[in-house]
C-alpha atoms as a PDB file:
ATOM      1  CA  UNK A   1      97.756-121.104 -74.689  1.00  0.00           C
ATOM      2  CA  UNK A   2     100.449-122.560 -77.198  1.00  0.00           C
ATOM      3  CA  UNK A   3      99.216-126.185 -78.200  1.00  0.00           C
ATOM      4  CA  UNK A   4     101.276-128.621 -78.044  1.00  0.00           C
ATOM      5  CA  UNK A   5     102.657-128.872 -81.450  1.00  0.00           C
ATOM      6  CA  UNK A   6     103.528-125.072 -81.111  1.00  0.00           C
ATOM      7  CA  UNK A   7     105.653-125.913 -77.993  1.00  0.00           C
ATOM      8  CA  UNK A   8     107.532-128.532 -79.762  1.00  0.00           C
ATOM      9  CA  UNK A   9     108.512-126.211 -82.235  1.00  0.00           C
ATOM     10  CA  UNK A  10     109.519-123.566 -80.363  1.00  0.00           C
ATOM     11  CA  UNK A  11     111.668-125.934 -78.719  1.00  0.00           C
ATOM     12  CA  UNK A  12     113.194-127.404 -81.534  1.00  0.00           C
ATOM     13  CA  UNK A  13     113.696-124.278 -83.219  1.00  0.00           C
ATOM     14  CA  UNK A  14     114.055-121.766 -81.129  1.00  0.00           C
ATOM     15  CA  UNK A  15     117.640-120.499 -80.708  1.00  0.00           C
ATOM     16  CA  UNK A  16     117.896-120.582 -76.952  1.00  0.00           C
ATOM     17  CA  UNK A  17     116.127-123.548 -76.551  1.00  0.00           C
ATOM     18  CA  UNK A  18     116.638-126.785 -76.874  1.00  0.00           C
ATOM     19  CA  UNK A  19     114.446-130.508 -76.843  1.00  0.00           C
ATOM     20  CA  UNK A  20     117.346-132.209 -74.411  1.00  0.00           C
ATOM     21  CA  UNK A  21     116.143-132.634 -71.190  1.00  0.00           C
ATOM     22  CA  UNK A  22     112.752-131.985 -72.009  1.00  0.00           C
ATOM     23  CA  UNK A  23     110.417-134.911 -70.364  1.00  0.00           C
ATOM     24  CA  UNK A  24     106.940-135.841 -72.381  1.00  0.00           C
ATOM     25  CA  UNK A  25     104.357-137.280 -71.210  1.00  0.00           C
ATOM     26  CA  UNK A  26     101.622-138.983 -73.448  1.00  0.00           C
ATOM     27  CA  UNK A  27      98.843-141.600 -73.125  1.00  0.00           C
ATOM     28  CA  UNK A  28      99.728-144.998 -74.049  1.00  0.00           C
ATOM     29  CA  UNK A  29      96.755-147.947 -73.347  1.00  0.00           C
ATOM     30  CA  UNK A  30      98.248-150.294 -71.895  1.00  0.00           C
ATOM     31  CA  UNK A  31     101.576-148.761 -69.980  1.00  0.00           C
ATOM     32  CA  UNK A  32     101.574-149.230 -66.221  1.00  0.00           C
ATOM     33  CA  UNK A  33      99.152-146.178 -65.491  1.00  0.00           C
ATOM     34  CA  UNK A  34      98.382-145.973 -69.567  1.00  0.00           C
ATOM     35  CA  UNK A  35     100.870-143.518 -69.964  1.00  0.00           C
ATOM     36  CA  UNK A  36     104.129-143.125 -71.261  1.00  0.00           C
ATOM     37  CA  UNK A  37     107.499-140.375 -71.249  1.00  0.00           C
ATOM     38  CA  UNK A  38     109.879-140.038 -73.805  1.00  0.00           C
ATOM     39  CA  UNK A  39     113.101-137.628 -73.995  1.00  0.00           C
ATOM     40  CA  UNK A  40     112.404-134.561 -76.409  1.00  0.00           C
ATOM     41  CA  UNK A  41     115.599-135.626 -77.819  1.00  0.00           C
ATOM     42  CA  UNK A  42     114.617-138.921 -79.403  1.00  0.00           C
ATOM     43  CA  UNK A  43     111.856-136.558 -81.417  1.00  0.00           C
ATOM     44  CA  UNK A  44     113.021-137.703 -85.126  1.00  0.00           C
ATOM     45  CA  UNK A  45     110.755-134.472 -87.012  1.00  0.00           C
ATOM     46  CA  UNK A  46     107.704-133.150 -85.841  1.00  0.00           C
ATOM     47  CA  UNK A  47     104.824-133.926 -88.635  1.00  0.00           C
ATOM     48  CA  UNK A  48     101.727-131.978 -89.066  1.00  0.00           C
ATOM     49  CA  UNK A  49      99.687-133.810 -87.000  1.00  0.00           C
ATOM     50  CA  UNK A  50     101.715-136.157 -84.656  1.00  0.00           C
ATOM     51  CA  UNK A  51     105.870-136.531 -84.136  1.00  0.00           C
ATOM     52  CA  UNK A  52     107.620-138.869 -85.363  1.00  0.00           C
ATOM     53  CA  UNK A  53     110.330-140.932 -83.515  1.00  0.00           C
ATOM     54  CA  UNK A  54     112.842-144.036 -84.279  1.00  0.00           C
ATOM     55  CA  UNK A  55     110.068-146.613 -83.154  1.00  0.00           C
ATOM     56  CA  UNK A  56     107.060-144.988 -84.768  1.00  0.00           C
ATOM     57  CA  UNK A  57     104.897-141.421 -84.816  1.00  0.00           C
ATOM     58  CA  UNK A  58     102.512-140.172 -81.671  1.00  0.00           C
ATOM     59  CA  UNK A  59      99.735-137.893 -82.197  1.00  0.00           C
ATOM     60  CA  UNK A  60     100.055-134.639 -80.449  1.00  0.00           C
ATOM     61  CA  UNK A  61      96.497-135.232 -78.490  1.00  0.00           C
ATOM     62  CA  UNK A  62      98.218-137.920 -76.935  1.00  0.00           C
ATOM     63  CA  UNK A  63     100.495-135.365 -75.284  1.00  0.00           C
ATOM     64  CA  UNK A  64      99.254-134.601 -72.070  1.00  0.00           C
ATOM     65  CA  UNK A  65     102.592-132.727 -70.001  1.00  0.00           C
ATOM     66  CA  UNK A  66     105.629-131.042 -71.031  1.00  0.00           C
ATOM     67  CA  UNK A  67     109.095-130.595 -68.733  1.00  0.00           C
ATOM     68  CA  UNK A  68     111.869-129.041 -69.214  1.00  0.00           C
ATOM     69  CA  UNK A  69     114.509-129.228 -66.496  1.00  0.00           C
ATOM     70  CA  UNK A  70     111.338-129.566 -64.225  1.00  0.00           C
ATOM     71  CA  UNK A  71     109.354-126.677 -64.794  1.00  0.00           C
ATOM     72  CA  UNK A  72     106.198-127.678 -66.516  1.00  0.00           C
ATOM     73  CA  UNK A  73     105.497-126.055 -69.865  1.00  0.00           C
ATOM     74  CA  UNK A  74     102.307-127.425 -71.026  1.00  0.00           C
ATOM     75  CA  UNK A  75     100.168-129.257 -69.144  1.00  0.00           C
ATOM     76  CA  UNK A  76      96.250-130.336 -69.697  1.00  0.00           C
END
């Protein structure tokens, strides 16, 4: 199974794909149910170990679900 940061690329990278309406879900202490979702497209550059966005970097263990136009493409 792809890991996360594997998907991302792919995404990102891949010709016929895209990060736009791609849905991520990640764990965040504190959100109502301690989880967050961000749009793929607000992804500044994925790092080595976490991506980084306009309001600060998440670590890809953090990422628990992956959607794309809502068919799930990772999910743990």
């Amino acid at each position: 199974m792809p890991t996360t940061k594997d998907m991302l690329n792919e995404l990102k990278w891949h010709p016929n794909k895209t990060l736009e309406g791609v849905k991520i879900y990640y764990t965040h202490r504190g959100a109502d149910g301690d989880f967050k979702v961000l749009d793929g497209i607000d992804i500044v550059s994925l790092g080595k170990s976490f991506m980084v966005l306009e309001e600060g970097r998440i670590p890809y263990h953090r990422i628990f679900k992956i959607v794309s136009d809502g068919n799930v493409l990772f999910e743990r």
